[in-house]
N, C-alpha and C. Protein backbone atom coordinates (compact mmCIF):
# COMPACT_ATOMS: atom_id res chain seq x y z
N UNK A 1 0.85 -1.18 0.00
CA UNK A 1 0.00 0.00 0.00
C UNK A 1 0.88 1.22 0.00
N UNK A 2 0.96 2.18 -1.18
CA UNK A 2 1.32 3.46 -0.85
C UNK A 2 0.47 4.47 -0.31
N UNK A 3 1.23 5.07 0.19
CA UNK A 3 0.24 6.43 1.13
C UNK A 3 0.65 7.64 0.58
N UNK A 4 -0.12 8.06 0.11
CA UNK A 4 0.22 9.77 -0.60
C UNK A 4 -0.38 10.52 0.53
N UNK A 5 0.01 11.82 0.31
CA UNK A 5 -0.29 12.87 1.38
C UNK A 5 -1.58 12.80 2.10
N UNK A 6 -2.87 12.73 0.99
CA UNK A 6 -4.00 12.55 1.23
C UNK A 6 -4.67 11.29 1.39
N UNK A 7 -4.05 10.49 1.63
CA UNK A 7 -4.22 9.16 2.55
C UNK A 7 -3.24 9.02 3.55
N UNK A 8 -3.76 8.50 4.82
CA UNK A 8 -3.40 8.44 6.09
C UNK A 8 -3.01 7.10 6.21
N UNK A 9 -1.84 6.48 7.29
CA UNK A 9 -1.53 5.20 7.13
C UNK A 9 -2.48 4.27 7.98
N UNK A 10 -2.76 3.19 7.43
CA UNK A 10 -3.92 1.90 8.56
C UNK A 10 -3.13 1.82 9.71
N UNK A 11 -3.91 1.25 10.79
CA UNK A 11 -3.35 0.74 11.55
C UNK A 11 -2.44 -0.54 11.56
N UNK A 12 -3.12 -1.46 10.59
CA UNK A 12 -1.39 -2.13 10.17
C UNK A 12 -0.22 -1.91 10.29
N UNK A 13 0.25 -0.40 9.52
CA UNK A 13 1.29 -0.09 9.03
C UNK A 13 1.99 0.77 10.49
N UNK A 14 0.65 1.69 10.89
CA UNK A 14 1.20 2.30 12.70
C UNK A 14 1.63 1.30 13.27
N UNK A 15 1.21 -0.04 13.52
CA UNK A 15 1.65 -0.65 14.12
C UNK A 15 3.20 -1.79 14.10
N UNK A 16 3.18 -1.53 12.38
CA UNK A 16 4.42 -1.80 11.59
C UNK A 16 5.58 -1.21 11.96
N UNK A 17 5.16 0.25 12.16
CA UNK A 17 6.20 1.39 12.18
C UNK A 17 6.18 1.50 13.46
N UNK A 18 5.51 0.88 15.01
CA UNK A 18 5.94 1.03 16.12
C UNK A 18 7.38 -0.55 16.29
N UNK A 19 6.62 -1.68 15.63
CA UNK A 19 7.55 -2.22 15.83
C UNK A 19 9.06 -2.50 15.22
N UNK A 20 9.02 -2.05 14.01
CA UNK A 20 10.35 -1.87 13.34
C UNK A 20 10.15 -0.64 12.18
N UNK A 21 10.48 0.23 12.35
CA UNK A 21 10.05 1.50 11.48
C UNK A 21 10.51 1.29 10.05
N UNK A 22 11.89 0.56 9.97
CA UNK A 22 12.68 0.41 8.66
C UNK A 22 11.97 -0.32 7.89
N UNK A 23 11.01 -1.48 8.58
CA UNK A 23 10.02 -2.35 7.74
C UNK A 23 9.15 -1.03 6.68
N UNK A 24 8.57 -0.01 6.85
CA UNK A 24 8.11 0.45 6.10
C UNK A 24 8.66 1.21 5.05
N UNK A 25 8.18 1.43 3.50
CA UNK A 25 8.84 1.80 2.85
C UNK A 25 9.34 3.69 2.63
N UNK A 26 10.32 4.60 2.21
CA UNK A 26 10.58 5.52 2.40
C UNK A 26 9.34 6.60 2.41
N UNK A 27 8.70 6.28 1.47
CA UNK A 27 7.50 7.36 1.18
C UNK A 27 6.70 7.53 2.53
N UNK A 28 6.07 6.47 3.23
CA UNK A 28 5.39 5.79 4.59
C UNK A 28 6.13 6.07 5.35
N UNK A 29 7.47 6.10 5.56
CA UNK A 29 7.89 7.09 6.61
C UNK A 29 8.39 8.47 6.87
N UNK A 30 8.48 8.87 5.54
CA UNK A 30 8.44 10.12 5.19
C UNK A 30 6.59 10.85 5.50
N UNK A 31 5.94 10.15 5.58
CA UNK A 31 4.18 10.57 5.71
C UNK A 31 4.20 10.72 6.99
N UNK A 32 4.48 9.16 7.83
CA UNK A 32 4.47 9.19 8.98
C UNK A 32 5.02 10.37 9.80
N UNK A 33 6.29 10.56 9.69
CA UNK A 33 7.04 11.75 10.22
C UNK A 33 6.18 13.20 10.11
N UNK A 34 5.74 13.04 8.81
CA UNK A 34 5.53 14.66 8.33
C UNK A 34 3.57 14.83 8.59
N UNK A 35 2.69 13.85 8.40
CA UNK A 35 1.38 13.71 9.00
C UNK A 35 1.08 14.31 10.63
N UNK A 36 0.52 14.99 11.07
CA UNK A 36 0.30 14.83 12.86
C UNK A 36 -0.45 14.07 12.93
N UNK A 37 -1.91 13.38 12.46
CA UNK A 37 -2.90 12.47 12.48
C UNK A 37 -1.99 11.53 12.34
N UNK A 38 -0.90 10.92 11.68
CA UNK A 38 -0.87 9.71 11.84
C UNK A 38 0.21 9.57 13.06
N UNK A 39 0.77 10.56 13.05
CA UNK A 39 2.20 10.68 14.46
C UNK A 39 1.00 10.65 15.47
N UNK A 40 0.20 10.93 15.75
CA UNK A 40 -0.97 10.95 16.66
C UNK A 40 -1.71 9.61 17.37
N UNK A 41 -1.74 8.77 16.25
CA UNK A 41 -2.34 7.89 16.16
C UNK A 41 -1.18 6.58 16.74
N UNK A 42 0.27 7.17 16.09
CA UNK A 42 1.64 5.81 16.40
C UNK A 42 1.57 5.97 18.11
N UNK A 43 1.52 7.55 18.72
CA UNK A 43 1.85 8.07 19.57
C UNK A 43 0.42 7.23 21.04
N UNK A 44 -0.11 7.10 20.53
CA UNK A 44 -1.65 6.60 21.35
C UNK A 44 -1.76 5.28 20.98
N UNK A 45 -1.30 4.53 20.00
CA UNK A 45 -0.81 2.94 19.97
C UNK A 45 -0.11 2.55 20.88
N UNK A 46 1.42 3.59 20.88
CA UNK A 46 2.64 3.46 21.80
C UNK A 46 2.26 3.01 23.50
N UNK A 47 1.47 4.22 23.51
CA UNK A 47 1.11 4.37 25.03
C UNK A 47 0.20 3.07 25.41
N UNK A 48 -0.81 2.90 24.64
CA UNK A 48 -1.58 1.54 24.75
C UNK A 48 -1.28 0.35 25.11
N UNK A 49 0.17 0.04 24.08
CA UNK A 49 0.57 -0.89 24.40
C UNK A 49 1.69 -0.94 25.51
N UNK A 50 2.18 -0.14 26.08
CA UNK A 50 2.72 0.56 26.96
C UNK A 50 1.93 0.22 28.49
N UNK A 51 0.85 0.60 28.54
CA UNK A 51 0.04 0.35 29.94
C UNK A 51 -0.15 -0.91 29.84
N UNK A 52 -0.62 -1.55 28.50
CA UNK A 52 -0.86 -3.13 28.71
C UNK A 52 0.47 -3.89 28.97
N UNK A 53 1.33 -3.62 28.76
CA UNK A 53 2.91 -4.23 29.43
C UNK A 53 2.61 -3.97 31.00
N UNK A 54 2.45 -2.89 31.44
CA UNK A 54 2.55 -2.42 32.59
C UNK A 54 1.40 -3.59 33.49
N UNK A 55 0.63 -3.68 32.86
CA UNK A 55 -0.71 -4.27 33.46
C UNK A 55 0.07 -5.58 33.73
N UNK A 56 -0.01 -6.58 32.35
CA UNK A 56 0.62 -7.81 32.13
C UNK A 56 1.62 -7.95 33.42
N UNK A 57 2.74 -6.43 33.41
CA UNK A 57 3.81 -7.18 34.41
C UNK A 57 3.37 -7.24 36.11
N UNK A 58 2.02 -6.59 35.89
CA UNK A 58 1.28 -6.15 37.34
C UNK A 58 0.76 -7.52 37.76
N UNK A 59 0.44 -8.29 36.83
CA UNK A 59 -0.46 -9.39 37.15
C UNK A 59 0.09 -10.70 37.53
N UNK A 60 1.73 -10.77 36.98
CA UNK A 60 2.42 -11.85 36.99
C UNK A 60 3.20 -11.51 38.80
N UNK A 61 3.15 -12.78 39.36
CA UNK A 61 3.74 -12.47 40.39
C UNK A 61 5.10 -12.60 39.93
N UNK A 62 5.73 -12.06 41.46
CA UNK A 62 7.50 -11.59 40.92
C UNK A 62 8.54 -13.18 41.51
N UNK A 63 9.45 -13.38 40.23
CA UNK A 63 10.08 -14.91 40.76
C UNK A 63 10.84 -14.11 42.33
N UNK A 64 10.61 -15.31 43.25
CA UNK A 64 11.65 -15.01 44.24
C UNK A 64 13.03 -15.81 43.77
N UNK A 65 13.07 -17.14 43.72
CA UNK A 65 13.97 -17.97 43.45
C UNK A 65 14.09 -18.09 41.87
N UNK A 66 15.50 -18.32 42.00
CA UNK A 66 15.93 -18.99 40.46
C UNK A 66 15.84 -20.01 39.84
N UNK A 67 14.70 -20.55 39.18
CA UNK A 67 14.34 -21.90 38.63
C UNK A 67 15.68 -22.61 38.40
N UNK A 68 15.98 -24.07 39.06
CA UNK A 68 16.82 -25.08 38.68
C UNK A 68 16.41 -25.81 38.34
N UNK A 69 16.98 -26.48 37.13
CA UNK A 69 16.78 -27.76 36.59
C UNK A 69 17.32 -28.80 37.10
N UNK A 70 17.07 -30.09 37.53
CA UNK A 70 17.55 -31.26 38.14
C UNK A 70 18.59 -31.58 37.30
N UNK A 71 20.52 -32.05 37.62
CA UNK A 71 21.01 -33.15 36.83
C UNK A 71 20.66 -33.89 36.27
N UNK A 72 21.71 -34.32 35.47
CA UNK A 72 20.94 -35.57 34.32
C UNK A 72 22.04 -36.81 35.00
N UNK A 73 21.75 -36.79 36.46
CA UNK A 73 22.70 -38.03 36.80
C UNK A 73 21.84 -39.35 36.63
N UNK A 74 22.30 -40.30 36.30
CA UNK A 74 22.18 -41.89 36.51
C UNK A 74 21.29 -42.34 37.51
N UNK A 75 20.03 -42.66 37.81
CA UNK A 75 19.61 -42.96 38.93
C UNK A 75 20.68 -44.33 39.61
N UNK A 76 20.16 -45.17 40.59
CA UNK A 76 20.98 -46.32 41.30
C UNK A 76 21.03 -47.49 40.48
N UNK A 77 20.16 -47.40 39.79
CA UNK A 77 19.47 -48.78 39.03
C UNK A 77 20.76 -48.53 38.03
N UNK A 78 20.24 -47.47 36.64
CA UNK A 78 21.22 -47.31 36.20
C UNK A 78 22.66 -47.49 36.32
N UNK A 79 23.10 -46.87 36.96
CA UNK A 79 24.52 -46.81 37.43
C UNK A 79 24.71 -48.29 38.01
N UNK A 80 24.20 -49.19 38.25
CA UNK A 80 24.24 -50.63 38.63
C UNK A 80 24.44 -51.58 37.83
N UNK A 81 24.03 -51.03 37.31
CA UNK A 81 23.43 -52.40 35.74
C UNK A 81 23.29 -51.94 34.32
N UNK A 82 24.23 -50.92 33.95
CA UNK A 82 24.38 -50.17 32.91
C UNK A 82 23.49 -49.89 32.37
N UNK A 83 22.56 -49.80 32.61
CA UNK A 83 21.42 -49.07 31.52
C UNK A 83 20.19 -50.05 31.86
N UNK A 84 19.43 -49.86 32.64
CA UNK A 84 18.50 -50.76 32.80
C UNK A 84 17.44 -51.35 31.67
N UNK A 85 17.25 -49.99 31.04
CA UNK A 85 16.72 -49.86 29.78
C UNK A 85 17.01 -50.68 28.80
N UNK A 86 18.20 -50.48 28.86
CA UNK A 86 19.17 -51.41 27.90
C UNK A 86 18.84 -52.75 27.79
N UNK A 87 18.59 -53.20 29.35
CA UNK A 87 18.81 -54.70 29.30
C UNK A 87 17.34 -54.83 29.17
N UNK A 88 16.51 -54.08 29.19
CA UNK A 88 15.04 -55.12 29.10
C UNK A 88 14.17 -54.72 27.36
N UNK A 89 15.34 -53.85 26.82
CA UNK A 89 15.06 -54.02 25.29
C UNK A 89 15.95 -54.82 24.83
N UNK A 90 16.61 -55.69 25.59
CA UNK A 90 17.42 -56.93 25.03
C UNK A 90 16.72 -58.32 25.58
N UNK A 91 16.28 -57.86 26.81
CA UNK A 91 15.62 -59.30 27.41
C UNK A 91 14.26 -59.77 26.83
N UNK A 92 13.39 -58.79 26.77
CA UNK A 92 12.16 -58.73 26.50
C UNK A 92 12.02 -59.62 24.74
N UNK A 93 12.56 -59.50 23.95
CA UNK A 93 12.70 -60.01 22.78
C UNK A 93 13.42 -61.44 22.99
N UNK A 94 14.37 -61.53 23.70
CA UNK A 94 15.11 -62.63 24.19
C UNK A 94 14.09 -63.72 24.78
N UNK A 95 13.31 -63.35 25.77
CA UNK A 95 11.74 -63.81 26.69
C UNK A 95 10.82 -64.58 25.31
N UNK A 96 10.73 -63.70 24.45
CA UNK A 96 9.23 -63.78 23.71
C UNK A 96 9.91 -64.83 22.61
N UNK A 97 11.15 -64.73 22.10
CA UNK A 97 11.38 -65.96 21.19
C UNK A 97 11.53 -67.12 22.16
N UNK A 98 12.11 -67.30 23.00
CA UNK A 98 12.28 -68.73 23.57
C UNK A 98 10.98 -69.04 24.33
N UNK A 99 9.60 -68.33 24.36
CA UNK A 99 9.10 -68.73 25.00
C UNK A 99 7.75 -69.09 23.25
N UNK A 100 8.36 -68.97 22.72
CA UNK A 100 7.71 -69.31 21.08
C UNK A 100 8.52 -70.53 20.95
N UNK A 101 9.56 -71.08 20.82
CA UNK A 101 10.79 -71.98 20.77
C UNK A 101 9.83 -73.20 21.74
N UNK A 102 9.88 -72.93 23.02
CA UNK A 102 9.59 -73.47 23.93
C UNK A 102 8.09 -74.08 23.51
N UNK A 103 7.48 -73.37 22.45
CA UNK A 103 5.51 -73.81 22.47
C UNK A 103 5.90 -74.27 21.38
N UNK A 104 6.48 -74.53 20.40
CA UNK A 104 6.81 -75.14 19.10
C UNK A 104 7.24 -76.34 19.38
N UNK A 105 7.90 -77.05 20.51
CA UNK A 105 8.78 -77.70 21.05
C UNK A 105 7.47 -78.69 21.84
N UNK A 106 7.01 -78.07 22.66
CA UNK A 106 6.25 -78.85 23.04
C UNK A 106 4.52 -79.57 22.47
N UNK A 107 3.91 -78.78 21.42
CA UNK A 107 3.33 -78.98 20.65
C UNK A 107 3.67 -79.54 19.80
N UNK A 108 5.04 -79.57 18.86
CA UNK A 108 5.10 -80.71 17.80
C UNK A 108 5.65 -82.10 19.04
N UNK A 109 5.91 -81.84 20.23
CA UNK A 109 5.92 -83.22 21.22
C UNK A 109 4.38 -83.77 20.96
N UNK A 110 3.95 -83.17 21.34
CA UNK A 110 2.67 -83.60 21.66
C UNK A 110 2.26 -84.20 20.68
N UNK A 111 1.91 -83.70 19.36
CA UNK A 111 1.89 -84.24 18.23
C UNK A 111 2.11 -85.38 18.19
N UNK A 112 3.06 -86.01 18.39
CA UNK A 112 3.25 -87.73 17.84
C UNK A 112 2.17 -88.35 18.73
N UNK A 113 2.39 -88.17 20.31
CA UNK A 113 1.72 -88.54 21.20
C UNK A 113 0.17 -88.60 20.63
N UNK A 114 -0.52 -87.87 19.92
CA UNK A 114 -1.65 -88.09 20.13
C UNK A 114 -2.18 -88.30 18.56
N UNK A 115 -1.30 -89.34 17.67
CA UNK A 115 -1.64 -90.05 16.49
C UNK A 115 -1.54 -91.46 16.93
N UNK A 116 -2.24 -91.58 16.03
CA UNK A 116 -3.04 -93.05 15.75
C UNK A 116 -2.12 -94.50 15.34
N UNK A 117 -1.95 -95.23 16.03
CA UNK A 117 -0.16 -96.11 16.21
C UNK A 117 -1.31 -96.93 14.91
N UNK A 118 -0.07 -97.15 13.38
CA UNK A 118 -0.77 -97.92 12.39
C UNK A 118 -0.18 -99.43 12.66
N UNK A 119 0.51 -99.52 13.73
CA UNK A 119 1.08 -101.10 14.01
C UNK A 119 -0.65 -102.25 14.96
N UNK A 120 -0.53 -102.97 14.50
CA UNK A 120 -2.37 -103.48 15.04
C UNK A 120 -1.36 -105.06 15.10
N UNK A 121 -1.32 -105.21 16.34
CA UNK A 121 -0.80 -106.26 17.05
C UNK A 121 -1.99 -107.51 16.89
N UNK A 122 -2.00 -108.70 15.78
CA UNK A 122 -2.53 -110.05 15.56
C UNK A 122 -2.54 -111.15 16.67
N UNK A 123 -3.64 -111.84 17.09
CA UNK A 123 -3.39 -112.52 17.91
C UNK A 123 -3.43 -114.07 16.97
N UNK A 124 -2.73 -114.92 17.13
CA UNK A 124 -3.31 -116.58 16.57
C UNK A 124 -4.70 -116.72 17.38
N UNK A 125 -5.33 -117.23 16.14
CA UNK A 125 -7.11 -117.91 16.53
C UNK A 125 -7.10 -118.95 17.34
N UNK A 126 -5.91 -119.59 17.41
CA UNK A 126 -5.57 -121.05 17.94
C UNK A 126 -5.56 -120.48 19.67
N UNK A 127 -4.41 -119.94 19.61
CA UNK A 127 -4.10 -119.45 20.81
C UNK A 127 -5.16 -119.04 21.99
N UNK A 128 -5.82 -118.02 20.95
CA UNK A 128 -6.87 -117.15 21.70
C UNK A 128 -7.98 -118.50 22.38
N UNK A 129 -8.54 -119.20 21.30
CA UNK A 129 -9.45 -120.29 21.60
C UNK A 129 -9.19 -121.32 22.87
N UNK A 130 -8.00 -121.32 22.41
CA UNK A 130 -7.41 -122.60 23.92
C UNK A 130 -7.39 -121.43 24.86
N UNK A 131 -6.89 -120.20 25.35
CA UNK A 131 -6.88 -119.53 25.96
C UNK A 131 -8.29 -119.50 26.89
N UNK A 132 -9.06 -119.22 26.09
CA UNK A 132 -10.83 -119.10 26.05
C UNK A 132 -10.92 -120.35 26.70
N UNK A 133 -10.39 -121.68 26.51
CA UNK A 133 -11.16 -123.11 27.17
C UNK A 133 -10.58 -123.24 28.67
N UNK A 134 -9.04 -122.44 28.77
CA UNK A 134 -8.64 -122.56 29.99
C UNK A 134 -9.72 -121.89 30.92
N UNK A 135 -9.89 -120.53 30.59
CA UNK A 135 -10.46 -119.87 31.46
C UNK A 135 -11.82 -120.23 31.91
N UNK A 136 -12.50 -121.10 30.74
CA UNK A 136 -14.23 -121.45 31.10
C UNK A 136 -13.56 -122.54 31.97
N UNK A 137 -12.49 -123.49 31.96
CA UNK A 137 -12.48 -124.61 33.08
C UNK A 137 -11.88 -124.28 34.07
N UNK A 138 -11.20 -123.08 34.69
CA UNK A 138 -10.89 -122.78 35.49
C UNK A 138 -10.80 -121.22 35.76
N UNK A 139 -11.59 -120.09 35.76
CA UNK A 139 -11.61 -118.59 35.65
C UNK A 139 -10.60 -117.87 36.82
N UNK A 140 -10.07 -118.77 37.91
CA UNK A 140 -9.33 -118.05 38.65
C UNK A 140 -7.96 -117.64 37.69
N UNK A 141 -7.20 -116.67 38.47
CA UNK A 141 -5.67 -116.53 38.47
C UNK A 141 -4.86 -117.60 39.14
N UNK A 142 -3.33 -117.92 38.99
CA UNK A 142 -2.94 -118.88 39.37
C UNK A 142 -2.36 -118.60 40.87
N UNK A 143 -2.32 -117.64 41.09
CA UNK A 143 -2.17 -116.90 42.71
C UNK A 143 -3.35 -117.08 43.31
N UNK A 144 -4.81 -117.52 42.77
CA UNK A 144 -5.56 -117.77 43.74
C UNK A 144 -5.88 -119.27 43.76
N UNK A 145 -5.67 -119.75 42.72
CA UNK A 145 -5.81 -121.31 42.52
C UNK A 145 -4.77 -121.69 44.23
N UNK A 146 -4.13 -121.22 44.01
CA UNK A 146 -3.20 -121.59 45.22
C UNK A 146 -3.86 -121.74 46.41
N UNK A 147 -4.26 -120.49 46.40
CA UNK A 147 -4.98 -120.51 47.79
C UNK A 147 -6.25 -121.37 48.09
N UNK A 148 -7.00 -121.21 46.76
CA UNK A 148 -8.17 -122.16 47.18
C UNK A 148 -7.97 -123.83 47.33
N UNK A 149 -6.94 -124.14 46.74
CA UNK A 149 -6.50 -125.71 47.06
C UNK A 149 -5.74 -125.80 48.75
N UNK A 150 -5.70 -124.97 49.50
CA UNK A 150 -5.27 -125.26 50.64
C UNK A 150 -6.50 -124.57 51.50
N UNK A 151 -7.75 -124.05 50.72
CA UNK A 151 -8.81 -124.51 52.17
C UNK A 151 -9.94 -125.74 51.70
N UNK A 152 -9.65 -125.92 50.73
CA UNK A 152 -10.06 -127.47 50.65
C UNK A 152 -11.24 -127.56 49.97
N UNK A 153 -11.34 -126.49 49.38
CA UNK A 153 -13.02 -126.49 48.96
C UNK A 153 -12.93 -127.09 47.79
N UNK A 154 -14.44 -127.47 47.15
CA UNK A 154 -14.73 -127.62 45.65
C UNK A 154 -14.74 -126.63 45.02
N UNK A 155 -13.89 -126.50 43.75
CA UNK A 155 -14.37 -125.24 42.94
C UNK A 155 -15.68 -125.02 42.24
N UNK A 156 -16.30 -125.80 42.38
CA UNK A 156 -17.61 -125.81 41.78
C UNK A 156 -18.30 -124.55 42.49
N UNK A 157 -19.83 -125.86 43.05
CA UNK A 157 -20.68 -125.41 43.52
C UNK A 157 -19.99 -124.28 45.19
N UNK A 158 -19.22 -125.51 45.71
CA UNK A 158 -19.09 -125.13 47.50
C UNK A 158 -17.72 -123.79 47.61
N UNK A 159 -17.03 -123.79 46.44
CA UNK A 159 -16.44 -122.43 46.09
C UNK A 159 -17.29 -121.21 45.79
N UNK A 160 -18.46 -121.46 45.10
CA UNK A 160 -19.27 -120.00 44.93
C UNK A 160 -20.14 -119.74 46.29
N UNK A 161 -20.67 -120.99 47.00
CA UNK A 161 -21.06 -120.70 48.23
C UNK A 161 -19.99 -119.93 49.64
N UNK A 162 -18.99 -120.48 49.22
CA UNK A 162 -18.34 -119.77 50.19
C UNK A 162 -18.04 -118.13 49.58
N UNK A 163 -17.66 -118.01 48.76
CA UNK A 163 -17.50 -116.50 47.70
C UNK A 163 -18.85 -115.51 48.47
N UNK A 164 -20.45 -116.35 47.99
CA UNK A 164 -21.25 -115.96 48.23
C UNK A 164 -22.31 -116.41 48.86
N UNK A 165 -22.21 -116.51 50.78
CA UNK A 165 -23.28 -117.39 51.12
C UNK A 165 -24.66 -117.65 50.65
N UNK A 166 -25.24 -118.09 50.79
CA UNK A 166 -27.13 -118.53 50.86
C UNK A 166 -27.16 -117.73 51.99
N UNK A 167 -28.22 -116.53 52.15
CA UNK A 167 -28.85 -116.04 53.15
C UNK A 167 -29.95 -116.81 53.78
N UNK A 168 -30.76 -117.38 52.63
CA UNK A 168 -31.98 -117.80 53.01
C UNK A 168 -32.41 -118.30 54.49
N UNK A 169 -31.98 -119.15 55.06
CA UNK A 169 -32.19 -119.57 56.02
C UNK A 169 -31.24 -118.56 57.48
N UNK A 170 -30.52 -117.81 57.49
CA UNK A 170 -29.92 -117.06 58.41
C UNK A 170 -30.43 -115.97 58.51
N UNK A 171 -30.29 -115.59 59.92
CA UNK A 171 -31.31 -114.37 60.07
C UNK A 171 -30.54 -112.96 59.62
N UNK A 172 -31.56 -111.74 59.58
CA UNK A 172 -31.09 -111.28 59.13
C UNK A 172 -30.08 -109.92 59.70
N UNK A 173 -30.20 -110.21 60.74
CA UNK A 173 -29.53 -109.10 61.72
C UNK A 173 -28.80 -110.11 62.99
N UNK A 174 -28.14 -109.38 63.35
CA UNK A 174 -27.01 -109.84 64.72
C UNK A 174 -28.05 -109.44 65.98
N UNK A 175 -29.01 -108.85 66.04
CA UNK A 175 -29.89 -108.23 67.03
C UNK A 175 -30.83 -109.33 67.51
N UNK A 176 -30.93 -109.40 68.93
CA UNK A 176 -31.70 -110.66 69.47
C UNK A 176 -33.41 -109.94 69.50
N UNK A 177 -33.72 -110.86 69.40
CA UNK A 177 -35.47 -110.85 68.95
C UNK A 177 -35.66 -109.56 67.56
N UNK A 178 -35.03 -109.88 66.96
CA UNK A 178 -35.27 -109.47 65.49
C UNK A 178 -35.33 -110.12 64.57
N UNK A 179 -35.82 -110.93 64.00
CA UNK A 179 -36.00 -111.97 63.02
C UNK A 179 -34.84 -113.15 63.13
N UNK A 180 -34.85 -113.18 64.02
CA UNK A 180 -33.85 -114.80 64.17
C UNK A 180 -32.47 -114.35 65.22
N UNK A 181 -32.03 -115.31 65.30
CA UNK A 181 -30.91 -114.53 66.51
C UNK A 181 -29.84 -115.40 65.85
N UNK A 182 -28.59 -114.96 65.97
CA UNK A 182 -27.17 -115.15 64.88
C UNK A 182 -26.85 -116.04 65.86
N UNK A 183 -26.67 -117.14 65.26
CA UNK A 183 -25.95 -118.29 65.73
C UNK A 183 -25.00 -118.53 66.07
N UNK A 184 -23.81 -117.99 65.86
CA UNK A 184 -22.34 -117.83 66.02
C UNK A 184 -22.22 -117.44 67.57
C-alpha cells in the first residue's frame, strides 16, 4: 500500500512502524514523520501498548527464586546395571522368542503322542481259543488257585457258596429278637 499525502496510514502499518520502522517503505515514513494524524495515532498505539505491558507485568507475580533444573545423573538402578533400559530391550525379545521356541517344542511333542499307532498287534485264533477253554475250566488266576487248594473247597458249587453265602435260612440281623438270633 502506498500512502500519498492525502491518505493516512492503517493501523497495520502504525503498528508496523511502532515495531520496526525500517520495515516500512521511504514514502510511509516520510508521511508518517511529516502527518500529525498519523504521528498521533503511532503516539496513542505506543502508550496503549505501553500500559498493557505495565498491566501484564502487574499481574504476573515476581520470581523469588531462580528456577533449577535437576542433573541428568544416573539414577541407582542405572549406574548398577548399565542401563537398565538397555537390558530389558534386550531381554524382553530374548523372553518372547524362547518362550515361542519353547511352544513349538512342546506342541510338535505332543503331536506324535496323540496319532493313531498304524502297528495293530494279531493274535493266533488257535491261541486265543485254547486260551478261552482254559479260562471257562478254570476262571481263577494262578495266585488264587493256590490258595483255594489249601482250604479245601470244591471249585464248583461249594467255592461260589463260600464266595457268596445262601442267606436264606440265616437271620437277618445280629440283634436278638429281630428276626432270628445269629448263631455264632
Amino acid at each position: 500500500m502506498t500512502a500519498t499525502t492525502n491518505e493516512h496510514l492503517t493501523d497495520t502499518l502504525i503498528l508496523q512502524a511502532i515495531v520496526d520502522p525500517s520495515d516500512l517503505p521511504d514514502s510511509q515514513q516520510i508521511h508518517l514523520a511529516a502527518c500529525p494524524i498519523c504521528g498521533a495515532e503511532k503516539k496513542d498505539l505506543e502508550e496503549l501498548l505501553l500500559r498493557l505491558g505495565d498491566m501484564a507485568e502487574a499481574s504476573v507475580p515476581a520470581v523469588t527464586v531462580r528456577p533449577v533444573l535437576p542433573d541428568d545423573r544416573q539414577g541407582w538402578l542405572q549406574e548398577h546395571f548399565l542401563g537398565f533400559r538397555s537390558l530389558v530391550r534386550i531381554a524382553v525379545p530374548a523372553l518372547a522368542a524362547f518362550i515361542v521356541v519353547m511352544t513349538a517344542l512342546v506342541l510338535y511333542h505332543g503331536r506324535d503322542m496323540h496319532m493313531a499307532s498304524v502297528e495293530v498287534r494279531v493274535m493266533d485264533p488257535e491261541q486265543l481259543l485254547s486260551d478261552m477253554d482254559k479260562l471257562i475250566e478254570n476262571p481263577l488266576p494262578q495266585e488264587l488257585q493256590v490258595m483255594v487248594s489249601f482250604a479245601g473247597i470244591d471249585p464248583d458249587d461249594d467255592f461260589m457258596d463260600y464266595i457268596v453265602p445262601i442267606t436264606e435260612n440265616d437271620p437277618l440281623s445280629g440283634l436278638p429278637g429281630g428276626k432270628g438270633e445269629n448263631v455264632c
